[in-house]
Structure formats: C-alpha cells, structure tokens
N, C-alpha and C. Protein backbone atom coordinates (compact mmCIF):
# COMPACT_ATOMS: atom_id res chain seq x y z
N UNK A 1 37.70 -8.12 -23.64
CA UNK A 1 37.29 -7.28 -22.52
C UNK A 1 37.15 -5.84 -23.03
N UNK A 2 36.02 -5.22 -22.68
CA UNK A 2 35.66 -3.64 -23.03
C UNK A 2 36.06 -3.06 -21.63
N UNK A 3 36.64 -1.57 -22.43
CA UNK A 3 37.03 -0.60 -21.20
C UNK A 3 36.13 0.20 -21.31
N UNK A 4 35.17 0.93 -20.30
CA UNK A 4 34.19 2.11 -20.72
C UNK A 4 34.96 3.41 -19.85
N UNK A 5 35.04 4.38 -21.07
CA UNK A 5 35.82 5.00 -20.96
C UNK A 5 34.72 6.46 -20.04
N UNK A 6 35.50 7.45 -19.68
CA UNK A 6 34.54 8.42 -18.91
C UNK A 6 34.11 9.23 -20.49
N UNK A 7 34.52 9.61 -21.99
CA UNK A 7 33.85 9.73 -22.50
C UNK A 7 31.98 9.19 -22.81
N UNK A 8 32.17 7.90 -22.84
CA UNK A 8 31.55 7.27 -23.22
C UNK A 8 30.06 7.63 -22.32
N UNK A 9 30.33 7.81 -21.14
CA UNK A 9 29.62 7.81 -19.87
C UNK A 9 29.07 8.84 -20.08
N UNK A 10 29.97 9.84 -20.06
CA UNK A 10 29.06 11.47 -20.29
C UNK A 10 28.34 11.51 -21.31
N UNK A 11 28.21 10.78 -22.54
CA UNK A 11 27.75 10.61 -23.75
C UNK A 11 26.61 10.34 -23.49
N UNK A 12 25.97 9.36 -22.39
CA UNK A 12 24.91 8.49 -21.74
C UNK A 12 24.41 9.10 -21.53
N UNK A 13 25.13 9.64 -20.17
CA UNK A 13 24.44 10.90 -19.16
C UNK A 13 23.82 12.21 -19.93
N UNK A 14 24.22 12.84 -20.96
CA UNK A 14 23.60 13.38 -21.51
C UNK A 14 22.34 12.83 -21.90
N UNK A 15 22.57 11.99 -22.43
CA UNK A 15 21.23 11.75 -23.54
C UNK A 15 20.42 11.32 -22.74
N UNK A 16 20.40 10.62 -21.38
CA UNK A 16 19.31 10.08 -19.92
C UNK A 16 20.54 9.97 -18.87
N UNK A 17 20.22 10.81 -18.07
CA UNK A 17 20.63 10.79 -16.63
C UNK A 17 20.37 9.70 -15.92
N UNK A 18 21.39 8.93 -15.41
CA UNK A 18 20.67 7.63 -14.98
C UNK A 18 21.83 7.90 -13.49
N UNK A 19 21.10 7.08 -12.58
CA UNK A 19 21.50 7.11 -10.84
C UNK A 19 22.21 5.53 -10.58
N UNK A 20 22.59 4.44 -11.49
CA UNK A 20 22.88 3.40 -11.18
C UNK A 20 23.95 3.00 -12.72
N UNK A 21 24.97 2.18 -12.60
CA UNK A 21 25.50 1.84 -13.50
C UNK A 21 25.80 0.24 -13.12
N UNK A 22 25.12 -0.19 -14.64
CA UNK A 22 25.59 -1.89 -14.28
C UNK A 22 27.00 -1.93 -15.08
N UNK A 23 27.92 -3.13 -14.19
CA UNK A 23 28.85 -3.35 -14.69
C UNK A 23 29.20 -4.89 -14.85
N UNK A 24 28.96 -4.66 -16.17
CA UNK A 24 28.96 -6.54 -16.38
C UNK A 24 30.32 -7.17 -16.37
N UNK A 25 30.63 -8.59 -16.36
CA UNK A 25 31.60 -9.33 -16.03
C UNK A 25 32.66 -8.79 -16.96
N UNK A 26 32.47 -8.40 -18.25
CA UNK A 26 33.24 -8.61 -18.95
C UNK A 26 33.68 -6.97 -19.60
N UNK A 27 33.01 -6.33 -18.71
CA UNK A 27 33.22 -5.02 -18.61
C UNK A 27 34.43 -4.18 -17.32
N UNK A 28 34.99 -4.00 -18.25
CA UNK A 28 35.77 -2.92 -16.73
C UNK A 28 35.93 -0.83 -17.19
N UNK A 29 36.06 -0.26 -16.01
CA UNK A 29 36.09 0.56 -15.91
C UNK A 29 37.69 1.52 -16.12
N UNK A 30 37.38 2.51 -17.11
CA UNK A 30 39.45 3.42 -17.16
C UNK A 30 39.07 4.28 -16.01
N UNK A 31 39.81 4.60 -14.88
CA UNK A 31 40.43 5.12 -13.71
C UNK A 31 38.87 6.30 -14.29
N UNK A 32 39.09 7.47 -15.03
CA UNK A 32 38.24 8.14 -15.52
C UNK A 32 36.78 8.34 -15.22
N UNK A 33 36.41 6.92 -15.82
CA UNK A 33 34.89 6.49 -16.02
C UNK A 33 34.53 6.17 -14.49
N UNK A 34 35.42 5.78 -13.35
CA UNK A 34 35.18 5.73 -12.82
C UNK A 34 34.93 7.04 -11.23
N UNK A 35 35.53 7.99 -11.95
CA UNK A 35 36.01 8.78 -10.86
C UNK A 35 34.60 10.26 -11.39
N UNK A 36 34.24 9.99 -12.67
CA UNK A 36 33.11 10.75 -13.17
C UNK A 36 32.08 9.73 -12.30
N UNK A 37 31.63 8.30 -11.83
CA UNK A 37 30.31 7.77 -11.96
C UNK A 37 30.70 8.13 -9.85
N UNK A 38 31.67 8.40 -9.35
CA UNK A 38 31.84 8.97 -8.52
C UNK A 38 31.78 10.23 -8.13
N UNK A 39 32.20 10.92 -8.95
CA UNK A 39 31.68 12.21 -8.59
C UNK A 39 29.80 12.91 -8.78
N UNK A 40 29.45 11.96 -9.44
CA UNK A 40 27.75 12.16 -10.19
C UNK A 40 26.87 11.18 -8.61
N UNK A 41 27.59 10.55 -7.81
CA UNK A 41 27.30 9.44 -6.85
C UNK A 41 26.27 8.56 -7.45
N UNK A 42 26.91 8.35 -9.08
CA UNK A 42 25.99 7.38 -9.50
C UNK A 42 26.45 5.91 -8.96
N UNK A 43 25.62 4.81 -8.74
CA UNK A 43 25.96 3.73 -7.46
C UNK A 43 26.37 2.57 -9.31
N UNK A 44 27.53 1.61 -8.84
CA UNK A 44 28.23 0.87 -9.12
C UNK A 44 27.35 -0.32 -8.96
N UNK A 45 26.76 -1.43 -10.00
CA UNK A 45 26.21 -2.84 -9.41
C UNK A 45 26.90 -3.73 -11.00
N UNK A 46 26.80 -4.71 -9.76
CA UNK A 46 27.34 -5.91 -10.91
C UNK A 46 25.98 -6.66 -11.00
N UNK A 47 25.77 -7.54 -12.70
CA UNK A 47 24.61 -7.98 -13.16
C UNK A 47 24.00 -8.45 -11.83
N UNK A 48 24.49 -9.14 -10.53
CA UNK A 48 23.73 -10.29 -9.86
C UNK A 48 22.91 -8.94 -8.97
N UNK A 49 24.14 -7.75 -8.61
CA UNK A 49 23.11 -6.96 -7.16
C UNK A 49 22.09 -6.57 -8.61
N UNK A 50 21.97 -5.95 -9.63
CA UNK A 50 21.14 -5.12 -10.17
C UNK A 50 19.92 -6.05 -10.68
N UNK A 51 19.41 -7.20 -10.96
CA UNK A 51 18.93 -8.26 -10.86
C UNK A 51 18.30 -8.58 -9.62
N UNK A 52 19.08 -8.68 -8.26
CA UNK A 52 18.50 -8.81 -7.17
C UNK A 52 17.34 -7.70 -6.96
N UNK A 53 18.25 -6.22 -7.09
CA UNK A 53 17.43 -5.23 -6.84
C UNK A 53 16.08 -4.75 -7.73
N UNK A 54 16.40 -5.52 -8.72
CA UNK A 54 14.99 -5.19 -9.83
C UNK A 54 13.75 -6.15 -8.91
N UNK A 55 14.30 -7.19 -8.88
CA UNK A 55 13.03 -8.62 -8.56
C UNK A 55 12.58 -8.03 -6.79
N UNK A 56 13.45 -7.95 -6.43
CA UNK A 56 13.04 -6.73 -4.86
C UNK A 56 12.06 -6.23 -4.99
N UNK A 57 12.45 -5.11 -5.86
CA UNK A 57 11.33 -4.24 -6.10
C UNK A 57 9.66 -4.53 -6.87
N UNK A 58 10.38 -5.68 -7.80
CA UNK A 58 9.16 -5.96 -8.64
C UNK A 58 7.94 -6.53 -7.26
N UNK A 59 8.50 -7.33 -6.40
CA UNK A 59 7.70 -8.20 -5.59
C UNK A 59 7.07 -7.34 -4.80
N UNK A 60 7.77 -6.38 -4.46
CA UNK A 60 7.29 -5.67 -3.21
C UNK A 60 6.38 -4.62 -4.02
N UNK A 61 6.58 -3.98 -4.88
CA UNK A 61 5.22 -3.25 -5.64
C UNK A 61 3.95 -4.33 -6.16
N UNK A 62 4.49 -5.92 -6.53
CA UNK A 62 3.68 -6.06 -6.79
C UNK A 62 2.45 -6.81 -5.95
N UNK A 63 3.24 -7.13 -4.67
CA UNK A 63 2.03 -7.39 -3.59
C UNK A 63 1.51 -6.02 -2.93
N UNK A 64 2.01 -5.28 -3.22
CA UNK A 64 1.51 -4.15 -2.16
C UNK A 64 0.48 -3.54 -3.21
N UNK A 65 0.44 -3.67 -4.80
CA UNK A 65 -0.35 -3.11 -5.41
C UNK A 65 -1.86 -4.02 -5.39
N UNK A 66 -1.44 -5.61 -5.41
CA UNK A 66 -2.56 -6.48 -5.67
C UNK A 66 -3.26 -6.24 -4.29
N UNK A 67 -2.90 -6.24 -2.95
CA UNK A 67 -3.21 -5.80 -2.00
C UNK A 67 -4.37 -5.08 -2.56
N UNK A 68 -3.76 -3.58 -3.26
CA UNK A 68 -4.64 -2.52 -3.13
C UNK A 68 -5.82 -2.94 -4.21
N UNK A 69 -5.64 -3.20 -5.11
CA UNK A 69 -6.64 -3.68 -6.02
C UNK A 69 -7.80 -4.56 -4.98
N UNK A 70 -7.23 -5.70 -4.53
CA UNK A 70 -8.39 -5.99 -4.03
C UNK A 70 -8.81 -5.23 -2.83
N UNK A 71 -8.66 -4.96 -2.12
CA UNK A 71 -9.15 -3.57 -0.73
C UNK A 71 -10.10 -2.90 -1.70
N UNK A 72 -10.00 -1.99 -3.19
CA UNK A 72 -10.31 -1.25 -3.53
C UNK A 72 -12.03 -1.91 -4.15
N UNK A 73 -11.73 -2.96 -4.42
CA UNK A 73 -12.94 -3.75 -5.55
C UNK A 73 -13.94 -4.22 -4.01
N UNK A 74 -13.47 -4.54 -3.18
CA UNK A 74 -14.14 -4.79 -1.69
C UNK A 74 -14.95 -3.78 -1.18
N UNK A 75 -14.22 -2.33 -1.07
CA UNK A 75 -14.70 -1.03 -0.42
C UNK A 75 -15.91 -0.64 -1.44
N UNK A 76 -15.84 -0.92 -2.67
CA UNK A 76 -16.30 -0.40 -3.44
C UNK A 76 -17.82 -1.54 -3.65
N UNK A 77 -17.37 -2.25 -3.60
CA UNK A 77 -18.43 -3.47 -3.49
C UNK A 77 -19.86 -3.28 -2.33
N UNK A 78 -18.79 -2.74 -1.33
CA UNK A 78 -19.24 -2.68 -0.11
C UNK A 78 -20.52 -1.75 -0.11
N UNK A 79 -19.99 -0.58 -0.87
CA UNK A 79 -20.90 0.90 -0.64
C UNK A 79 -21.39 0.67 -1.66
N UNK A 80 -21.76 -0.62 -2.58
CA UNK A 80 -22.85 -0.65 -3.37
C UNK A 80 -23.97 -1.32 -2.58
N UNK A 81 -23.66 -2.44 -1.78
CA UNK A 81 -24.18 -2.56 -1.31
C UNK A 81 -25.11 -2.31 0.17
N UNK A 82 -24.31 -0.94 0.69
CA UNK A 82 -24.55 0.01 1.61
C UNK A 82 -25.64 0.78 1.00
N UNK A 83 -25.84 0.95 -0.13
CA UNK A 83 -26.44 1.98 -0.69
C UNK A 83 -28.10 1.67 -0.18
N UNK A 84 -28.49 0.28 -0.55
CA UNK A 84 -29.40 -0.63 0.20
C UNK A 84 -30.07 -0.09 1.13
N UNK A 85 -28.91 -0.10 1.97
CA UNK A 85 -29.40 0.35 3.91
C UNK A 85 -29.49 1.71 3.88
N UNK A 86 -28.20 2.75 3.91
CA UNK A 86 -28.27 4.09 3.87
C UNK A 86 -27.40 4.43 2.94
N UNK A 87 -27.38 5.40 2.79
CA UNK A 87 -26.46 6.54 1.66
C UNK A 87 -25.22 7.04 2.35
N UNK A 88 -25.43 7.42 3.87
CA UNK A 88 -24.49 7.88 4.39
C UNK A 88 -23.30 6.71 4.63
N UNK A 89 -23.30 5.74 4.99
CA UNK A 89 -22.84 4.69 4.76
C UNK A 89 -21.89 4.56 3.36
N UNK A 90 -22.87 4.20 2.30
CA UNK A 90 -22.18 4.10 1.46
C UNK A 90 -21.20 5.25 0.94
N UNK A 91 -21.55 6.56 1.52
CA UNK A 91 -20.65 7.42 1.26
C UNK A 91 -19.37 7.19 1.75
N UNK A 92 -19.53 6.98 2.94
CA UNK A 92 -18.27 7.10 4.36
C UNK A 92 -17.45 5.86 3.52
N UNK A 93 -18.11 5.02 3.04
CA UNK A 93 -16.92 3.53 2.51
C UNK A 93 -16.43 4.20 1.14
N UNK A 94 -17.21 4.85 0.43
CA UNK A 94 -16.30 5.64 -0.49
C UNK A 94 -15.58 6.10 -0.45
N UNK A 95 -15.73 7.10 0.66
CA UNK A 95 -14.41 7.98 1.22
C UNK A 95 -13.39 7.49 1.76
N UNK A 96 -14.00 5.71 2.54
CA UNK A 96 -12.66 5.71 3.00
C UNK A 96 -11.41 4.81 2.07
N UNK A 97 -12.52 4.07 0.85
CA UNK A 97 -11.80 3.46 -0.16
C UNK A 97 -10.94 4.64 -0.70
N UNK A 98 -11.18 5.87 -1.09
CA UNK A 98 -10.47 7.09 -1.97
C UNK A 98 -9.37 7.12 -1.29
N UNK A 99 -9.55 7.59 0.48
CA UNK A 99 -8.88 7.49 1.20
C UNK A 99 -7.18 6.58 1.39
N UNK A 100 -7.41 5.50 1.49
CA UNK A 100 -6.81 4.24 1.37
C UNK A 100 -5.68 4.63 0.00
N UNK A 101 -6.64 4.56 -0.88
CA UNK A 101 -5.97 4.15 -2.31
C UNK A 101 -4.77 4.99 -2.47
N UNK A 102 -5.42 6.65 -2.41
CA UNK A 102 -4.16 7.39 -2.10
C UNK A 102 -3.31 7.23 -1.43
N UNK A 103 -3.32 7.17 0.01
CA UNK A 103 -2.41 7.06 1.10
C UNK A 103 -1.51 5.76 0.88
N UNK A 104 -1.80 4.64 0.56
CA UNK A 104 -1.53 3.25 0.40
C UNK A 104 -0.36 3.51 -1.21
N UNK A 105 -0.54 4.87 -1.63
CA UNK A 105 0.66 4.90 -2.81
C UNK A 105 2.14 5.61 -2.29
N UNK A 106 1.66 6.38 -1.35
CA UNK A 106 2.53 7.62 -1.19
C UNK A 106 3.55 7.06 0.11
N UNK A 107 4.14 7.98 0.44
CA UNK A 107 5.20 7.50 1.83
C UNK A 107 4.88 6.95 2.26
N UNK A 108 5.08 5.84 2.83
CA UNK A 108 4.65 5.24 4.32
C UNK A 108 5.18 6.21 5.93
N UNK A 109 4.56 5.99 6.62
CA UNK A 109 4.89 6.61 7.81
C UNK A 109 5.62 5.85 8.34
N UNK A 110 6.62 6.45 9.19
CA UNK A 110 8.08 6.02 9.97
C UNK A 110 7.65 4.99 11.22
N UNK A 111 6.05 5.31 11.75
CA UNK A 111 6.00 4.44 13.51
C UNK A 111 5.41 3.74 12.88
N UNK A 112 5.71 2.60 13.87
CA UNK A 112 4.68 1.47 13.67
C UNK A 112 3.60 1.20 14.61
N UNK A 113 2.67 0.85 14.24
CA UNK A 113 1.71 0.47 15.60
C UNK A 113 1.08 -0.92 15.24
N UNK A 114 0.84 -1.28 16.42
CA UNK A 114 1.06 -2.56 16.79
C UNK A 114 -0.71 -3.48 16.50
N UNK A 115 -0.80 -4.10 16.17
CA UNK A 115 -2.19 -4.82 14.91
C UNK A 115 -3.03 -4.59 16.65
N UNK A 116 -2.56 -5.17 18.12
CA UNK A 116 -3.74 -5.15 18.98
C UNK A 116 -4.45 -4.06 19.28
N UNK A 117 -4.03 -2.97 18.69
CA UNK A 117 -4.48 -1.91 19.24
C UNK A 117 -5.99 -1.52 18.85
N UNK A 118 -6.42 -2.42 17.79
CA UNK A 118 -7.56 -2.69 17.73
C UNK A 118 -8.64 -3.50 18.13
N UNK A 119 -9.88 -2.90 18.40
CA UNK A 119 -10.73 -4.32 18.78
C UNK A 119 -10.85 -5.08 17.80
N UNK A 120 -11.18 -6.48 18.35
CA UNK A 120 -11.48 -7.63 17.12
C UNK A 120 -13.06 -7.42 16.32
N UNK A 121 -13.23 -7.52 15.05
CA UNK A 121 -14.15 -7.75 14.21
C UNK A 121 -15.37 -8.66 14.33
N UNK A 122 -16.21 -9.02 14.91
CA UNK A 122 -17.19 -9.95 15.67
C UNK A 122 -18.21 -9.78 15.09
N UNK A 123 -18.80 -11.06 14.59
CA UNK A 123 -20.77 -11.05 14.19
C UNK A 123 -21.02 -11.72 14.62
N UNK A 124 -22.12 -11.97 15.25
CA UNK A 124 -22.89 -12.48 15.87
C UNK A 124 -23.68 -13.79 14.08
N UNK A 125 -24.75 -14.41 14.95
CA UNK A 125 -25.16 -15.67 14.40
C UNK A 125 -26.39 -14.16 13.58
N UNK A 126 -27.22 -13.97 14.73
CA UNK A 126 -28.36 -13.09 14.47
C UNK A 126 -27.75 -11.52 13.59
N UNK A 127 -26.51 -11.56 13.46
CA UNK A 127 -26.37 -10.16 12.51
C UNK A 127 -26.19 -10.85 11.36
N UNK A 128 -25.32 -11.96 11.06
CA UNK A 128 -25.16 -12.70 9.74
C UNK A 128 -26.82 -12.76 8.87
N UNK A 129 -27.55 -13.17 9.59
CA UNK A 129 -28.92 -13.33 8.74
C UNK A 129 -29.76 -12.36 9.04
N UNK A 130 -29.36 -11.04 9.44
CA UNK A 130 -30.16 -9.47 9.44
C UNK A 130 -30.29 -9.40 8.03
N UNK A 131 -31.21 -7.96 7.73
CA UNK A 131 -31.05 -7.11 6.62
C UNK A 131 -29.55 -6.60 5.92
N UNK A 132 -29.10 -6.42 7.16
CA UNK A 132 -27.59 -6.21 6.62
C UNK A 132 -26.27 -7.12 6.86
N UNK A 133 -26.36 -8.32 7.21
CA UNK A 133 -25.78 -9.61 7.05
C UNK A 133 -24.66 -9.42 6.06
N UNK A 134 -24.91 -9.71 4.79
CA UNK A 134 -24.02 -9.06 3.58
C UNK A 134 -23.37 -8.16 3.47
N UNK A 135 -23.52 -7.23 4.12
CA UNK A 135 -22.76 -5.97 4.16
C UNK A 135 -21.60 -6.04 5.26
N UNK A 136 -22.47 -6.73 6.89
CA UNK A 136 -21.59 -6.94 7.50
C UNK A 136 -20.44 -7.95 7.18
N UNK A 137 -20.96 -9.05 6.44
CA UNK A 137 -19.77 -10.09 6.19
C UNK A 137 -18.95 -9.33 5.49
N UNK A 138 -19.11 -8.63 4.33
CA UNK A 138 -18.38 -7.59 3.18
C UNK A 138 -17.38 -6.61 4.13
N UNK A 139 -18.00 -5.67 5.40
CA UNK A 139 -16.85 -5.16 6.34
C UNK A 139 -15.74 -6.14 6.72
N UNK A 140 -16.40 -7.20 7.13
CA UNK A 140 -16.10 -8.20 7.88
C UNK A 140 -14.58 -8.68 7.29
N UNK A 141 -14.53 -9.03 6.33
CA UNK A 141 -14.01 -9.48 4.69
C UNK A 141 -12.88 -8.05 4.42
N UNK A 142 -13.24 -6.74 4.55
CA UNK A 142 -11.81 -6.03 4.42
C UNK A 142 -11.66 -5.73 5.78
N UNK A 143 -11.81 -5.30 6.69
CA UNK A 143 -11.34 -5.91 7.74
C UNK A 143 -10.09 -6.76 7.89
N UNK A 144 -10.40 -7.99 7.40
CA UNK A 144 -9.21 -8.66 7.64
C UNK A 144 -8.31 -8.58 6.58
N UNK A 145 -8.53 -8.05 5.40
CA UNK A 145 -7.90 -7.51 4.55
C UNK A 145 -6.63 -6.22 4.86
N UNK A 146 -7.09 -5.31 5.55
CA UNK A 146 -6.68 -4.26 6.22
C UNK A 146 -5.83 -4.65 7.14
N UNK A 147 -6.09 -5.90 8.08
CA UNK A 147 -5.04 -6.45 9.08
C UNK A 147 -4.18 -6.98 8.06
N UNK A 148 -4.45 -7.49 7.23
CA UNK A 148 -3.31 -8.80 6.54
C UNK A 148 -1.93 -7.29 5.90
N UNK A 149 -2.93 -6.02 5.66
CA UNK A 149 -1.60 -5.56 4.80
C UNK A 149 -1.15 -4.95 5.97
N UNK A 150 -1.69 -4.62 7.14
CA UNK A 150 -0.85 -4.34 8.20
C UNK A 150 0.21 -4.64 8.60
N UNK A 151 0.00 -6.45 8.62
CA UNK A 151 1.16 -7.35 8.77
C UNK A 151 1.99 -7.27 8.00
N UNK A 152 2.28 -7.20 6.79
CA UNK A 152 3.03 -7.13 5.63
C UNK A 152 3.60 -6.03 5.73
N UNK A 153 3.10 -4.95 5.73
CA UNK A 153 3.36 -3.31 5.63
C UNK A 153 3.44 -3.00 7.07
N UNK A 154 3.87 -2.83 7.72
CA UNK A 154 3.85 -2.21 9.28
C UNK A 154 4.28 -0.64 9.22
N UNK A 155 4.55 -0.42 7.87
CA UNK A 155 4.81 1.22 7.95
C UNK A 155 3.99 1.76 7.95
N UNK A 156 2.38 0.80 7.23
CA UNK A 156 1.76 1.88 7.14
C UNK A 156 0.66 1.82 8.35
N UNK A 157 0.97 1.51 9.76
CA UNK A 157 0.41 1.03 10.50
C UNK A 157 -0.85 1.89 11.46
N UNK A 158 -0.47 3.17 11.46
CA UNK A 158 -1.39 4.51 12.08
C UNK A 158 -2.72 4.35 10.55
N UNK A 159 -2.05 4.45 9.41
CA UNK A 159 -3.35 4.73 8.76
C UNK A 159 -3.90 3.29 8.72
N UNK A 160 -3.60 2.25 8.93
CA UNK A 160 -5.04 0.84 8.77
C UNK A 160 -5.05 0.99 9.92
N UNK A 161 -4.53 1.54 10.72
CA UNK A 161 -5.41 1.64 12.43
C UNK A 161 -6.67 2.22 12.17
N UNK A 162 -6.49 3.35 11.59
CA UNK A 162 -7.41 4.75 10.89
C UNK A 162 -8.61 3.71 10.47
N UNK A 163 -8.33 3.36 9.47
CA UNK A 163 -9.34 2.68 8.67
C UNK A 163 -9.73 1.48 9.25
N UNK A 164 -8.92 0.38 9.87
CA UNK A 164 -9.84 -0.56 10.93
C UNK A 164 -10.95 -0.12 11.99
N UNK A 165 -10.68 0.98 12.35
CA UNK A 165 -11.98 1.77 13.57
C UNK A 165 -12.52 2.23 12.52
N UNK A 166 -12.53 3.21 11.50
CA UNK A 166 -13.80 3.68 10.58
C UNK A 166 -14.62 2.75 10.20
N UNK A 167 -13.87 0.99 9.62
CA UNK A 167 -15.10 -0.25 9.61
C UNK A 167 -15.16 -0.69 10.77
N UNK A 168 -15.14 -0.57 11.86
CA UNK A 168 -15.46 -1.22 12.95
C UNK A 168 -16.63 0.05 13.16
N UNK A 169 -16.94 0.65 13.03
CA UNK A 169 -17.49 2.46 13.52
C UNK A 169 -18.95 1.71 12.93
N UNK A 170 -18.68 1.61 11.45
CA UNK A 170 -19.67 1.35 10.23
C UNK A 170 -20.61 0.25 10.99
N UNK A 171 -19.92 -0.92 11.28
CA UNK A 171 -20.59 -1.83 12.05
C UNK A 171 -21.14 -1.58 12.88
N UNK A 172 -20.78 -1.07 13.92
CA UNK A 172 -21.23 -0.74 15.00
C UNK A 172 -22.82 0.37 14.42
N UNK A 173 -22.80 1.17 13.60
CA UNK A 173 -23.70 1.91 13.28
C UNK A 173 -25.04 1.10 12.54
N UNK A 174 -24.38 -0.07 11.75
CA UNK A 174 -25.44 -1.18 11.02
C UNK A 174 -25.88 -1.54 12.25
N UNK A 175 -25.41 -2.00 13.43
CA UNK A 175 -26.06 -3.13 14.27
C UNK A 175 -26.89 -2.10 15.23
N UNK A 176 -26.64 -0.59 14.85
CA UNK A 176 -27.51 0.20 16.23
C UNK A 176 -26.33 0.46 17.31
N UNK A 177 -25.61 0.13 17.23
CA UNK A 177 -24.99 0.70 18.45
C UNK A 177 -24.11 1.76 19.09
N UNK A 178 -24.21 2.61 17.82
CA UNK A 178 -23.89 3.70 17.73
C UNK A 178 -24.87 5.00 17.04
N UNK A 179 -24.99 5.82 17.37
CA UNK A 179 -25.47 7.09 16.66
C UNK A 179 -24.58 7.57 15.10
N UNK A 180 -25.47 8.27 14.19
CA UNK A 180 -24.66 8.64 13.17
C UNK A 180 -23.82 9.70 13.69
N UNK A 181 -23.98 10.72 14.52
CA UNK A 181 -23.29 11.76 15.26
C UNK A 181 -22.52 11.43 15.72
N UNK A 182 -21.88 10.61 16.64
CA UNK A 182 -21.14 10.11 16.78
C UNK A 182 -19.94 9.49 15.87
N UNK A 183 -20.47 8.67 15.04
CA UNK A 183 -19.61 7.91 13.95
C UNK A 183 -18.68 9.41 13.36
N UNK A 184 -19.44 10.21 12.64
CA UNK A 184 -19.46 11.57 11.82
C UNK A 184 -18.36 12.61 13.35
N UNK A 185 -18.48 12.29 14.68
CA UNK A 185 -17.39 13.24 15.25
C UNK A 185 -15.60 11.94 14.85
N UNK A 186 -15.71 10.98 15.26
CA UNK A 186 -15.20 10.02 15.09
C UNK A 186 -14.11 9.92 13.64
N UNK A 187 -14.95 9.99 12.42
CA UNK A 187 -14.44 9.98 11.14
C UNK A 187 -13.67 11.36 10.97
C-alpha cells in the first residue's frame, strides 16, 4: 500500500494544476495530503466515479458534436442548393448554419421551451415535385434534425425555436407565401 504524502501533491500541483484527484484502491492518503487537496477544493474520486465521469462526458460531447456535424453538412448542403433559386436564401441558411454552430458550442441557456411551440413542417404532394422540391425536402430534413437535438438538449431550447421558424420562414418564402420583407423583419 502507497501513502501519498502532501509533499508529493504540491510537487504535481506545481508542475499542472489539476481540479480532481484519483484515488486508487491501493492508494491511501497521510492526514496532510489530504487536508492540502482540501484546502485547493480539489474533488476526491475513486477509479469507478472518475471512469464514470470520463464516459459521461465522452457520450454527451460526443452526440451533441455528431449532432452538429451533421446539422452543419445539411445547412450547408442546403444553401448550395438555394443558390439555384435565390442568393438571398442561400445566404440566410448560411447565416443560420454559422449561427447554430457557434451557439450549439457555448452555454446552453437555463429555460426550456417546449418542442410545440412550433408549427409543424408540411409539403404538400405539388411542392415535392416544384422547382424547389429538393430544397424543400433538404429544409424539411434539418428541420427535423433541429427537433431531434431539441429533444436531447432541451437547454438549448429558445435557440432551435430561433432556428425552427427561420426554416419554416425559408419555406414559406420558396412556396410564395411570404414576402422577402417580411422574412428579413422576422430574421
């Protein structure tokens, strides 16, 4: 059995400041080492919590990142193929992919709001085989993308509200039923 002594610790802490100390089975702590990793409020885990807490984290960055990857290759897809119809279009999906990507790294916001607060996503038979058919299925397609990380993420629930009405806006502007002036007070 090893004792880690509070020398030893400060020795660490110098050389990398670290906020967590694992303490393995076969490790114990002198009164010392422990009353330094207390006073620094560096947090105490044994192999199983620090293990738990790695794979936690790994999962949850790594769906929330694949999430973003695909949202991002979609939006981007999208306003290539916006480019087609109009420019302004494909701009607004640029912006709102840039949009997204950032926001989707940083804090999440504290409220949640609730997925109905949006209208539902709808094509018709006759918009599927329009000029812009493809584009609409492509909204159509993050759209529900945008709901799915809603569900998952509910923190970040005000901004895919944000961005579910900006592609619902877009649509509405492909099918005519909106003015660009409008969309542009809106965004």
């Amino acid at each position: 059995m090893h004792f880690v002594t509070e020398n030893e610790l400060r020795m660490n802490f110098q050389k990398k400041a670290f906020k967590e100390f694992c303490l393995k089975d076969h490790v114990r702590l002198t009164p010392g080492a422990k009353q330094f990793l207390l006073d620094k409020k560096i947090q105490i885990l044994s192999e199983t919590e620090l293990q738990e807490k790695t794979n936690a984290t790994k999962q949850a960055l790594t769906s929330l990142d694949g999430y973003k990857e695909v949202l991002s290759a979609e939006l981007l897809e999208a306003a290539l193929f916006a480019m087609k119809q109009q420019l302004s279009i494909s701009q607004k999906i640029i912006d709102l992919e840039k949009m997204l990507m950032h926001s989707l790294g940083n804090e999440p916001m504290d409220n949640e709001t609730p997925l109905n607060e949006v209208e539902e996503f709808r094509l018709e038979t006759v918009h599927i085989f329009s000029e812009q058919g493809v584009l609409l299925i492509k909204l159509k397609k993050i759209y529900g993308i945008i709901r799915l990380i809603q569900s998952e993420y509910p923190q970040y629930g005000p901004l895919l509200v944000k961005a579910s009405r900006s592609i619902l806006e877009l649509k509405k502007q492909l099918l005519g039923e909106t003015d660009e002036k409008t969309i542009n007070e809106r965004l």
